[in-house]
PDB file of N, CA and C in Angstrom:
ATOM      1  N   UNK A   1       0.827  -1.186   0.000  1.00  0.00           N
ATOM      2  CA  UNK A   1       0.000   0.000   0.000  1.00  0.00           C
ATOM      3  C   UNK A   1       0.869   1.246   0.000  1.00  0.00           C
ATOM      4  N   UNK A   2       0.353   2.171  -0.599  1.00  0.00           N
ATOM      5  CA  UNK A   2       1.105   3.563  -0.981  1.00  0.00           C
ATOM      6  C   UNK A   2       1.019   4.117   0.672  1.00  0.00           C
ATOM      7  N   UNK A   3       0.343   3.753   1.828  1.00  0.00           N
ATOM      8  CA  UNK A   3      -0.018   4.505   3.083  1.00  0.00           C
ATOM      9  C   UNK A   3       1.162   4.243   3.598  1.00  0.00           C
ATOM     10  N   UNK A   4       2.092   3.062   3.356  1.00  0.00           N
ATOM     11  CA  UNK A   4       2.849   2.937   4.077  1.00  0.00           C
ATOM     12  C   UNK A   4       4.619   2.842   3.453  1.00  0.00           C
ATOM     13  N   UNK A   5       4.040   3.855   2.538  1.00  0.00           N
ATOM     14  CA  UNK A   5       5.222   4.029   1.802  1.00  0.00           C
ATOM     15  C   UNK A   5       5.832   5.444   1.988  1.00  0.00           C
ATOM     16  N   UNK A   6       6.895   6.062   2.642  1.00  0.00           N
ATOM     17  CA  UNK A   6       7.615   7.727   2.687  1.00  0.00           C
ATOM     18  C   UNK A   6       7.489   8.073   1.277  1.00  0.00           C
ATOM     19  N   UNK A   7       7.204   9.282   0.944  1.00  0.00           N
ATOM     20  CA  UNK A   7       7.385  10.067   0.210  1.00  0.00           C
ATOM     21  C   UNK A   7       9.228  10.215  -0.118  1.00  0.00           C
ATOM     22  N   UNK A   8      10.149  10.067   0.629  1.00  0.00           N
ATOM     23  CA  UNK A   8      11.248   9.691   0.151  1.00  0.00           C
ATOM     24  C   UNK A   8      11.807   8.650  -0.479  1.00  0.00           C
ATOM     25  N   UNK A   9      11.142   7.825  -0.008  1.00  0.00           N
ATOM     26  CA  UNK A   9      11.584   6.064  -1.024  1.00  0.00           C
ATOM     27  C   UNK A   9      10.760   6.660  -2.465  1.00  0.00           C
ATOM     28  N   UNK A  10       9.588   7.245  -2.423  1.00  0.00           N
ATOM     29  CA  UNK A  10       8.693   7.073  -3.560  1.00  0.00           C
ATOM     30  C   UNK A  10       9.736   7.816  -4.636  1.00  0.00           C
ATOM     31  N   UNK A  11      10.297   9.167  -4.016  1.00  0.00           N
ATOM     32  CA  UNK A  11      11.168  10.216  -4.715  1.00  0.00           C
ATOM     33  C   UNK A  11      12.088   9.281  -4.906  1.00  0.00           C
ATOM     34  N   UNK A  12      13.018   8.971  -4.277  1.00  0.00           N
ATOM     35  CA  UNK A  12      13.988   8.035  -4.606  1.00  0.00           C
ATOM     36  C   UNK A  12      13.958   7.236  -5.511  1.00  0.00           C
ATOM     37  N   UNK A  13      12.866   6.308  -5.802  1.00  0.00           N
ATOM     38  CA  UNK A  13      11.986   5.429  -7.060  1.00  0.00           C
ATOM     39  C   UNK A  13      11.986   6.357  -8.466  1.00  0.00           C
ATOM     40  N   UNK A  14      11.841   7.530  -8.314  1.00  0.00           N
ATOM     41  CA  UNK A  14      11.130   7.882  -9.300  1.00  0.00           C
ATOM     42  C   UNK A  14      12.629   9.142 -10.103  1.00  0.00           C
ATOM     43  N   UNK A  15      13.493   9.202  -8.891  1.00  0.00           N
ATOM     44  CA  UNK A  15      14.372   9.721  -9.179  1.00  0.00           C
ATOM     45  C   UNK A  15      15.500   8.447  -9.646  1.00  0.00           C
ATOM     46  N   UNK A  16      15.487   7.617  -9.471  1.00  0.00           N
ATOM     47  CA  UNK A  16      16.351   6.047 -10.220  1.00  0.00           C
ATOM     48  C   UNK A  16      15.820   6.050 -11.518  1.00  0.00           C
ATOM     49  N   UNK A  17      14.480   6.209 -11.882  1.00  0.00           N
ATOM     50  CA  UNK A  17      13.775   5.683 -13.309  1.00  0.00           C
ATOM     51  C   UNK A  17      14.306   6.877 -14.056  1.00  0.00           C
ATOM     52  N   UNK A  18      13.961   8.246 -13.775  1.00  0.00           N
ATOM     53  CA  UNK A  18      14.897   9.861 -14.592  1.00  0.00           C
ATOM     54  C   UNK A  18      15.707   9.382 -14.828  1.00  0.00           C
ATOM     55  N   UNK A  19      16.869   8.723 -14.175  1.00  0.00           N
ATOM     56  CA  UNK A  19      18.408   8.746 -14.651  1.00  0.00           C
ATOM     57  C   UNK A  19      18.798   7.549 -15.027  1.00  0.00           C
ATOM     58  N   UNK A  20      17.694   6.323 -15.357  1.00  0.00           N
ATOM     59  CA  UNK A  20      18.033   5.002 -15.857  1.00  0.00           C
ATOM     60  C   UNK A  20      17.206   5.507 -17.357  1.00  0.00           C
ATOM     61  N   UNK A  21      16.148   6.250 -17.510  1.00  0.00           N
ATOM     62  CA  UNK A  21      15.941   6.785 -18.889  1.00  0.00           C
ATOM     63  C   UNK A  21      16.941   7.788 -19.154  1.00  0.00           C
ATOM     64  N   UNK A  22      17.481   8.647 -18.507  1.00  0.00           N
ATOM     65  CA  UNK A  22      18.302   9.721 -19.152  1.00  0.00           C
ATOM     66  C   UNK A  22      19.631   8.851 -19.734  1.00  0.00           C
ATOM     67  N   UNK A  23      20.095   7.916 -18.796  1.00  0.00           N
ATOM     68  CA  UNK A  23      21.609   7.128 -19.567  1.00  0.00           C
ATOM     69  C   UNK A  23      20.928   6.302 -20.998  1.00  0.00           C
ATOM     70  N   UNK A  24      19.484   5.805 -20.749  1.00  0.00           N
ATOM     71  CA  UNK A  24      19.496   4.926 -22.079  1.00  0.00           C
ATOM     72  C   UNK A  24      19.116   5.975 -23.091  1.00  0.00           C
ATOM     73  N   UNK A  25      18.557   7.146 -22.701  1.00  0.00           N
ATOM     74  CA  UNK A  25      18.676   8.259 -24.325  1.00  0.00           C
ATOM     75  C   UNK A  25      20.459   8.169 -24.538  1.00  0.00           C
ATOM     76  N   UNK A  26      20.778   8.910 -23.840  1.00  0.00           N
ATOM     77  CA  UNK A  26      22.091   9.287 -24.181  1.00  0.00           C
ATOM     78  C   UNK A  26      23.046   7.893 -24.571  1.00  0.00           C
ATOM     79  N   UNK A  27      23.080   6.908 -24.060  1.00  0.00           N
ATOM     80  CA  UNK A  27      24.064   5.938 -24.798  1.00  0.00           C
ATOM     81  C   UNK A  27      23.522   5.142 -25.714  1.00  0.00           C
ATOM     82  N   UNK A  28      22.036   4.729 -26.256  1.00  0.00           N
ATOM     83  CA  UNK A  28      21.759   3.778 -27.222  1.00  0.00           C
ATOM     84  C   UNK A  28      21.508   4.690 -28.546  1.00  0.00           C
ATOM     85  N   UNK A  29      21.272   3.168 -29.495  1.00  0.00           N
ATOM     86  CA  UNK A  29      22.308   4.235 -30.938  1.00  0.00           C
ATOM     87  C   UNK A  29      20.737   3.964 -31.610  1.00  0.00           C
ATOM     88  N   UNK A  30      19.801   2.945 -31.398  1.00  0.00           N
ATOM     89  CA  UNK A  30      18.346   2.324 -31.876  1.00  0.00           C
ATOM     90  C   UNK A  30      17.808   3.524 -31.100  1.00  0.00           C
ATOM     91  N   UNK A  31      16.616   3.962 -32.355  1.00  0.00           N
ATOM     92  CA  UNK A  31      15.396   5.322 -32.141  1.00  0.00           C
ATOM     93  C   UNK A  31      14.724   4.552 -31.026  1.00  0.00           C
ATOM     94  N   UNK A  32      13.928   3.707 -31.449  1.00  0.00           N
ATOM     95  CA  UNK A  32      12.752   2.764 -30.573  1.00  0.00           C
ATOM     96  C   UNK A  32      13.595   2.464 -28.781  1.00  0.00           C
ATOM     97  N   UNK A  33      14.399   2.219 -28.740  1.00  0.00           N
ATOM     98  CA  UNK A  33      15.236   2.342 -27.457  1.00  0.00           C
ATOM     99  C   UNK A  33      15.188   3.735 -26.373  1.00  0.00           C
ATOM    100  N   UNK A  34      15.641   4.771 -27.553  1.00  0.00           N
ATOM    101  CA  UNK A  34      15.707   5.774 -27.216  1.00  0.00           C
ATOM    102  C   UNK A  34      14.265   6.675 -27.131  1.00  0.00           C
ATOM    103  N   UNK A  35      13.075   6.180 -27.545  1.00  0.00           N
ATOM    104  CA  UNK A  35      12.290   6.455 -27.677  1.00  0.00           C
ATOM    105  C   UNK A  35      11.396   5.859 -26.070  1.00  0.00           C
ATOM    106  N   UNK A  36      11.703   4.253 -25.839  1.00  0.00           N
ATOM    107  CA  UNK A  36      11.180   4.087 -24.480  1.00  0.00           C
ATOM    108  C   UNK A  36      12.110   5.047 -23.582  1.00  0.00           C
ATOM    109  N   UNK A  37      13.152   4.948 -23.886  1.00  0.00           N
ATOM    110  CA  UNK A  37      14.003   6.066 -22.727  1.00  0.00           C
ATOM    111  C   UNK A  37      13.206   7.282 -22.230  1.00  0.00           C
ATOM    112  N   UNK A  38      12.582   7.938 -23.502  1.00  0.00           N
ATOM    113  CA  UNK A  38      11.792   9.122 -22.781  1.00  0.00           C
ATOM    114  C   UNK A  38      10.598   8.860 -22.339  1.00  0.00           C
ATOM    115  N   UNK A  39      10.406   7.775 -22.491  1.00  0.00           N
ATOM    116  CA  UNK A  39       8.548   7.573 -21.973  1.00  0.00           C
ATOM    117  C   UNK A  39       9.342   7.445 -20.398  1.00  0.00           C
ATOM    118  N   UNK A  40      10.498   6.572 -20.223  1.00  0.00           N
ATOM    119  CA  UNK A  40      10.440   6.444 -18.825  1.00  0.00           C
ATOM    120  C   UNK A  40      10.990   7.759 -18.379  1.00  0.00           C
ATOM    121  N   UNK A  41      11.748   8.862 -18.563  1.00  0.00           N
ATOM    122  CA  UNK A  41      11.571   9.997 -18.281  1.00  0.00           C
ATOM    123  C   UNK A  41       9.860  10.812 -17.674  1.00  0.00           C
ATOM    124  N   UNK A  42       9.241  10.480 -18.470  1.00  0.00           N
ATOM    125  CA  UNK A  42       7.935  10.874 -18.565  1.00  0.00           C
ATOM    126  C   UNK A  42       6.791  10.108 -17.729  1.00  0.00           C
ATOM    127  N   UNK A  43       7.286   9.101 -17.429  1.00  0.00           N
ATOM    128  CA  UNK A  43       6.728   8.060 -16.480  1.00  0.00           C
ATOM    129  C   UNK A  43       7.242   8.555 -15.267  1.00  0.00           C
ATOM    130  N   UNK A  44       8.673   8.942 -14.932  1.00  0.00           N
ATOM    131  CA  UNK A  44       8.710   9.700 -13.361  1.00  0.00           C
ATOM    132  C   UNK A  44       8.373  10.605 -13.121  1.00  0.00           C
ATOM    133  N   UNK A  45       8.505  11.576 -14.467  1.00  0.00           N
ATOM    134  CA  UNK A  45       7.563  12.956 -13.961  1.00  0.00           C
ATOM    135  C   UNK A  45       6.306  13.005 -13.079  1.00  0.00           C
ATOM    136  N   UNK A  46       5.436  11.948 -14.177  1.00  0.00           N
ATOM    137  CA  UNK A  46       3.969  11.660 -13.742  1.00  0.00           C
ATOM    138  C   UNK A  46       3.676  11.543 -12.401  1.00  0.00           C
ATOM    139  N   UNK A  47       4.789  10.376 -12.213  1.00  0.00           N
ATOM    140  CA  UNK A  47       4.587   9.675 -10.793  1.00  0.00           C
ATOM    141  C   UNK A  47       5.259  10.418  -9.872  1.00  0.00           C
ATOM    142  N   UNK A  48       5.859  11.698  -9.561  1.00  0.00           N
ATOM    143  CA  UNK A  48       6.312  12.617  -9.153  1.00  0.00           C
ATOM    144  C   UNK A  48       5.142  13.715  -9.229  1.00  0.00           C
ATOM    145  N   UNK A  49       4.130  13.918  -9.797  1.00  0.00           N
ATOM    146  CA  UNK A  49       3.678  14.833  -9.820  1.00  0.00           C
ATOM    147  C   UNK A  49       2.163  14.341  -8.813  1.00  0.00           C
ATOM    148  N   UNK A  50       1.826  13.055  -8.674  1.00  0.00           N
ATOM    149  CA  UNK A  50       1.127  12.559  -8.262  1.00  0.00           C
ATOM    150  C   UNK A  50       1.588  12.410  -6.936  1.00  0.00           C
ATOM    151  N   UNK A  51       2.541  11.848  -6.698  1.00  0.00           N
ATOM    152  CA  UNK A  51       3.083  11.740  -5.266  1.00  0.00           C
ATOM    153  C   UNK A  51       3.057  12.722  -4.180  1.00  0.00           C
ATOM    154  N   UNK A  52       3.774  14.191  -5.163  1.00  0.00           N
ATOM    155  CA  UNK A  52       4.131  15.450  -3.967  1.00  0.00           C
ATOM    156  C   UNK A  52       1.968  15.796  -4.248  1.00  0.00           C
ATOM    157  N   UNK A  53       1.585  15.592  -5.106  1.00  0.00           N
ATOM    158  CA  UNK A  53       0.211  16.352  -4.858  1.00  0.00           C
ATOM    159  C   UNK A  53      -0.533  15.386  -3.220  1.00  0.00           C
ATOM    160  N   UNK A  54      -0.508  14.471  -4.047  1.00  0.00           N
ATOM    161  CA  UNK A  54      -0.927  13.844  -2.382  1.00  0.00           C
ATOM    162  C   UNK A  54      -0.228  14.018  -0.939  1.00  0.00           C
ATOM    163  N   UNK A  55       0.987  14.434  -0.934  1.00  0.00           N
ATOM    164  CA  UNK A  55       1.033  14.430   0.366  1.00  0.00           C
ATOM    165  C   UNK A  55       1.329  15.989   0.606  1.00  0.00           C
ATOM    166  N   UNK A  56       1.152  16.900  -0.556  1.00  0.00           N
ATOM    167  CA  UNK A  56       0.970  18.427   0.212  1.00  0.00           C
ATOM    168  C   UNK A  56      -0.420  18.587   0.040  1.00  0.00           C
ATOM    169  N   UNK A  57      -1.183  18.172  -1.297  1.00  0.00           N
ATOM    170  CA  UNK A  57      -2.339  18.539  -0.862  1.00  0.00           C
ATOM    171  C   UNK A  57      -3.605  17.334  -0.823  1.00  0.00           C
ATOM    172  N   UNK A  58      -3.873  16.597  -0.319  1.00  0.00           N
ATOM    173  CA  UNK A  58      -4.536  15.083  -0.069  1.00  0.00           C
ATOM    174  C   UNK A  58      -5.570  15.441  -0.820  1.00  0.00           C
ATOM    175  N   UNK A  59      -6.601  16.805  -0.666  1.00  0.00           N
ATOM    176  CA  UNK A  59      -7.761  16.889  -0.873  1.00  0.00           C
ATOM    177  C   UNK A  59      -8.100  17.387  -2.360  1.00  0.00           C
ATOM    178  N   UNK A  60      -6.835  17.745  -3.172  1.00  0.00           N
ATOM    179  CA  UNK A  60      -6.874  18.471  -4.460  1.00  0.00           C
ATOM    180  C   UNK A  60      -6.555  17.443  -5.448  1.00  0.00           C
ATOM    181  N   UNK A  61      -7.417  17.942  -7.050  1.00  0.00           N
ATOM    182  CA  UNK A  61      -6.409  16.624  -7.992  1.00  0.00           C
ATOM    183  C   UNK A  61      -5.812  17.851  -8.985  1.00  0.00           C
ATOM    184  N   UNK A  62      -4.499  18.528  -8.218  1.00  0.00           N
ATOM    185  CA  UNK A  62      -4.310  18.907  -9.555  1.00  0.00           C
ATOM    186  C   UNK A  62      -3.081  18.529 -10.151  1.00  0.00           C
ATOM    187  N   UNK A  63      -2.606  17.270  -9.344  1.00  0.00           N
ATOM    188  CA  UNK A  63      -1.358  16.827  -9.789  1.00  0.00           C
ATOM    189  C   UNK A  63      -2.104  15.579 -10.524  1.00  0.00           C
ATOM    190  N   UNK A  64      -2.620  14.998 -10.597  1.00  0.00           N
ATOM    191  CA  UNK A  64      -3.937  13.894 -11.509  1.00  0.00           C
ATOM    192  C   UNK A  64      -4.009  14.414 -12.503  1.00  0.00           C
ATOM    193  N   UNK A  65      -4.205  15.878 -12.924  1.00  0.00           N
ATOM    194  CA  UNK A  65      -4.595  16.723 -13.681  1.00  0.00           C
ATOM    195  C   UNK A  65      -3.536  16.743 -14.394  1.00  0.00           C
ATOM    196  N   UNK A  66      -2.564  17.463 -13.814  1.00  0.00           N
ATOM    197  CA  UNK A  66      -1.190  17.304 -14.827  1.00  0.00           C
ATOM    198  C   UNK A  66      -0.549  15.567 -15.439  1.00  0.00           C
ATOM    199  N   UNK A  67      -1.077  14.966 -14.433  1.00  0.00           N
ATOM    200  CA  UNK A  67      -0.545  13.928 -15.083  1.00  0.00           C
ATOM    201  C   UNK A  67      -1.489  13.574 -16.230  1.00  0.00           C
ATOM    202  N   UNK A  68      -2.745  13.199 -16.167  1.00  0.00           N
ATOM    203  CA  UNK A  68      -3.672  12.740 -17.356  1.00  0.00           C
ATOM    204  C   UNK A  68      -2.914  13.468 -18.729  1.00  0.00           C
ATOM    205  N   UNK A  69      -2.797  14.862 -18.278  1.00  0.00           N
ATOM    206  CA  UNK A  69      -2.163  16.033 -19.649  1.00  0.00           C
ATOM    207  C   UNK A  69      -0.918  15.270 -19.939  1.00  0.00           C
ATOM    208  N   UNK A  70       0.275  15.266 -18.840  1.00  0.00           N
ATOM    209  CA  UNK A  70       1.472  14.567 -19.483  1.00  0.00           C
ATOM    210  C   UNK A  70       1.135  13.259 -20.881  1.00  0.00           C
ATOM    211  N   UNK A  71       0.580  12.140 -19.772  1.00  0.00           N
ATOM    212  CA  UNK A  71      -0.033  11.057 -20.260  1.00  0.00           C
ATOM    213  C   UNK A  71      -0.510  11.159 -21.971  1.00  0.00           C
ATOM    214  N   UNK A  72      -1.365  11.998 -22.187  1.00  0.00           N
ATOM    215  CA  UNK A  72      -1.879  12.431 -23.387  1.00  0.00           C
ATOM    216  C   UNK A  72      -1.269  12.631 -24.129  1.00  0.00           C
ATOM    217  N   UNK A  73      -0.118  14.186 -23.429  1.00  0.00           N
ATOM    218  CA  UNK A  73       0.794  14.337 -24.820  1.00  0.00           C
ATOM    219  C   UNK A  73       2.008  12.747 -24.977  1.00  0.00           C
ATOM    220  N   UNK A  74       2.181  12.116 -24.295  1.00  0.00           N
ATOM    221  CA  UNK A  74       3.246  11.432 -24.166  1.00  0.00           C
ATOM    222  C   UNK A  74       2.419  10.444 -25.253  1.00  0.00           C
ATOM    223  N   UNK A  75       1.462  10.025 -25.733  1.00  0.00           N
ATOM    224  CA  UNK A  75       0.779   9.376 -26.139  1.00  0.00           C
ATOM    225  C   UNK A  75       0.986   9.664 -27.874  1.00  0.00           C
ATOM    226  N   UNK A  76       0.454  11.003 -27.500  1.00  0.00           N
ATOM    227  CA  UNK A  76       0.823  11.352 -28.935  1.00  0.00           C
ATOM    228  C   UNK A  76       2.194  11.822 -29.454  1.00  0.00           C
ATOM    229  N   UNK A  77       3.305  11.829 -28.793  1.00  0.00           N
ATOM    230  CA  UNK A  77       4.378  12.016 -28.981  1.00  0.00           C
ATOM    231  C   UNK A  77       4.740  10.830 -29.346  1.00  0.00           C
ATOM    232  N   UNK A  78       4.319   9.615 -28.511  1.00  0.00           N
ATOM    233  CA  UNK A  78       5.146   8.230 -28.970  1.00  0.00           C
ATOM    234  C   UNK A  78       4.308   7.976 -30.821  1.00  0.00           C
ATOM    235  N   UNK A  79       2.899   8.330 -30.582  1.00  0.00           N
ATOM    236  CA  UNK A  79       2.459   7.625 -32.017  1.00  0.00           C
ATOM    237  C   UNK A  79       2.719   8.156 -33.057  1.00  0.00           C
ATOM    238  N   UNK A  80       3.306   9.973 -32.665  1.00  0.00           N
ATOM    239  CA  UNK A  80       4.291  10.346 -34.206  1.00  0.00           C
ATOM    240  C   UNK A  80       5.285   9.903 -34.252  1.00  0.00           C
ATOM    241  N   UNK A  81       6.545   9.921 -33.304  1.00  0.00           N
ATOM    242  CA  UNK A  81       7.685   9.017 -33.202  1.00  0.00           C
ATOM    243  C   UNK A  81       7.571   7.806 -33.820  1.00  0.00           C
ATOM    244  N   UNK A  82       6.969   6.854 -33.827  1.00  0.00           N
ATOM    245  CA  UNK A  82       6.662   5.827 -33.998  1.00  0.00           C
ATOM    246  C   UNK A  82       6.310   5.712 -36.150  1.00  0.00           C
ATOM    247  N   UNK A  83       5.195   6.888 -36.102  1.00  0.00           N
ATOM    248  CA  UNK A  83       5.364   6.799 -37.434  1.00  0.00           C
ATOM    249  C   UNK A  83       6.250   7.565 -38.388  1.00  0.00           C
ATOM    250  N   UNK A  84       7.275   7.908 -37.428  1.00  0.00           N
ATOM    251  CA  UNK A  84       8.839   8.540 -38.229  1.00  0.00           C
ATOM    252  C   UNK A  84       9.427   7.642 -38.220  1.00  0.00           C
ATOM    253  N   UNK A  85       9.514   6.944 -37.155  1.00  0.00           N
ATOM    254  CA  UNK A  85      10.122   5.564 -37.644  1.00  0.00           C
ATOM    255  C   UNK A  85      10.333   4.214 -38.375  1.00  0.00           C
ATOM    256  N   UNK A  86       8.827   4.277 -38.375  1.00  0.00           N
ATOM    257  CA  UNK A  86       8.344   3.482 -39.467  1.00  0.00           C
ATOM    258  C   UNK A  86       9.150   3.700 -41.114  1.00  0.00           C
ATOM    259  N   UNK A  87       8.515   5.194 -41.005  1.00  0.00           N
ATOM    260  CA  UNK A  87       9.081   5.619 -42.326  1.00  0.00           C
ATOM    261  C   UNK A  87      10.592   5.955 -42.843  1.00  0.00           C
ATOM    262  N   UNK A  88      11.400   5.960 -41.464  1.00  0.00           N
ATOM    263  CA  UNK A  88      13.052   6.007 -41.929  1.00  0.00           C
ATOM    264  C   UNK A  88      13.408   4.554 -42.198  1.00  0.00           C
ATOM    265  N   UNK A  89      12.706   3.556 -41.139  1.00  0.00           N
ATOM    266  CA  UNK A  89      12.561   2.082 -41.963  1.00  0.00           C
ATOM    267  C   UNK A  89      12.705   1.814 -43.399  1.00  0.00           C
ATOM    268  N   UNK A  90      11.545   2.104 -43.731  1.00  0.00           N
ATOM    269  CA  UNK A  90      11.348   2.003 -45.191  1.00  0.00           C
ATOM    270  C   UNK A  90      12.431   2.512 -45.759  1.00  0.00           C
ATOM    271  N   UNK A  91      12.900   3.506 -45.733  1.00  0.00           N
ATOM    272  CA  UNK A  91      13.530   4.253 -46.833  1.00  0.00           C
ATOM    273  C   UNK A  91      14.883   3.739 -46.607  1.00  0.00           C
ATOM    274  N   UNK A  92      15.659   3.738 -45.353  1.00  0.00           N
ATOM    275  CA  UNK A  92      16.942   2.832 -44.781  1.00  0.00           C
ATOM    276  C   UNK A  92      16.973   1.776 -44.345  1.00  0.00           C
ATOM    277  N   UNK A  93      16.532   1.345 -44.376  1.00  0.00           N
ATOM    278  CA  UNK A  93      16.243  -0.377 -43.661  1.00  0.00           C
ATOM    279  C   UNK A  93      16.835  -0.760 -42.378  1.00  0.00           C
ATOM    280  N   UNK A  94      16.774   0.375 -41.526  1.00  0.00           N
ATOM    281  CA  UNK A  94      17.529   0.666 -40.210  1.00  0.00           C
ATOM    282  C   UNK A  94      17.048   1.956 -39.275  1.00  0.00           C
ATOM    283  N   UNK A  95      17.306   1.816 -38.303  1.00  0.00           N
ATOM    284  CA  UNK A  95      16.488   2.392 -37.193  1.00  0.00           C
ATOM    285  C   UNK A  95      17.531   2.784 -36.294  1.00  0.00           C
ATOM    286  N   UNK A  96      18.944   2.994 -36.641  1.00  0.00           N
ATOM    287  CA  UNK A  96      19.897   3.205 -35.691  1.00  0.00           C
ATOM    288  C   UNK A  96      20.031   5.279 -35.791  1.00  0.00           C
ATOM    289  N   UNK A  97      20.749   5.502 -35.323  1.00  0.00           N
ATOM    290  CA  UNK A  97      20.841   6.795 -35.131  1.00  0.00           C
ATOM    291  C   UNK A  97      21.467   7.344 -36.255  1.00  0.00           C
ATOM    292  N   UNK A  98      22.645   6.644 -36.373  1.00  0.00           N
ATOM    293  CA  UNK A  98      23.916   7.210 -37.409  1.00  0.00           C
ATOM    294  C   UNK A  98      23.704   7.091 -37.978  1.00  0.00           C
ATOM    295  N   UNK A  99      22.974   6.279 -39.095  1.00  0.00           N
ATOM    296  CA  UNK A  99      21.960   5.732 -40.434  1.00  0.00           C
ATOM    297  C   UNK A  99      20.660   6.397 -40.622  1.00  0.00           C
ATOM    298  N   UNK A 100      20.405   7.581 -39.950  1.00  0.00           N
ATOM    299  CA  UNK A 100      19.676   8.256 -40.137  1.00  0.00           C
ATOM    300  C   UNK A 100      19.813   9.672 -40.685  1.00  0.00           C
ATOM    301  N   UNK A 101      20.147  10.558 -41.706  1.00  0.00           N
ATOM    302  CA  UNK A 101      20.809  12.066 -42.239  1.00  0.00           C
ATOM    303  C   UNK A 101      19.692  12.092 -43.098  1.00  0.00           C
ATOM    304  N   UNK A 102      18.323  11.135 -43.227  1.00  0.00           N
ATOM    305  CA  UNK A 102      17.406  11.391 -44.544  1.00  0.00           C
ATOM    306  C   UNK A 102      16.429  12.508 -43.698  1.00  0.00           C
ATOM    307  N   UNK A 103      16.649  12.764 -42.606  1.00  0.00           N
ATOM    308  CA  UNK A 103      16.086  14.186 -42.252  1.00  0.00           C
ATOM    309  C   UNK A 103      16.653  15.050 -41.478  1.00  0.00           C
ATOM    310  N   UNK A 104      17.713  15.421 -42.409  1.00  0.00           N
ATOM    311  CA  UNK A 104      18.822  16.364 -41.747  1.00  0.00           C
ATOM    312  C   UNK A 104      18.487  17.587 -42.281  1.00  0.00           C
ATOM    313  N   UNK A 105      18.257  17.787 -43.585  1.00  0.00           N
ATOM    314  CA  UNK A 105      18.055  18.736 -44.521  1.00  0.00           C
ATOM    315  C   UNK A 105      16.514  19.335 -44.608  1.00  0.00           C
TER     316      UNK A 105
END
């Protein structure tokens, strides 16, 4: 149960997932990799924004609020990502980083 969980372990949790997505953006060379990397960026925000709302304000949702919004755009961020990728597929037959300059210009 979340009742019997500190608000510091939760931060702590959610501050491990930021910097286990921030190393896999920055060192993997695959889009789709680097692409879950920021959802889990975006996954601690959430759960950071939910956490401090409940225990400064129990009775308000406006950290619910921000999260549903994160959630949304993160949604539609992955399903354009997703169909850029598709389409550098096609055209390179690869999904790595460095094999990608067909949208440099």
């Amino acid at each position: 149960m979340i009742a019997n969980v500190s608000i510091y372990e939760i931060l702590t949790l959610t501050t491990l997932l930021f910097f286990i997505g921030l190393y896999g953006f920055l060192t993997r060379k695959n889009l789709i990799t680097m692409l879950m990397s920021i959802e889990l960026l975006l996954n601690s925000s959430v759960i950071n924004f939910v956490v401090i709302n409940k225990y400064m304000f129990p009775e308000m949702l406006q950290g619910v609020y921000f999260s549903i919004f994160i959630i949304a755009v993160a949604a539609a961020e992955t399903a354009l990502a997703i169909s850029i990728i598709i389409n550098l597929y096609r055209l390179k037959v690869s999904v790595d980083v460095n094999e990608t300059e067909t949208m440099k210009y």
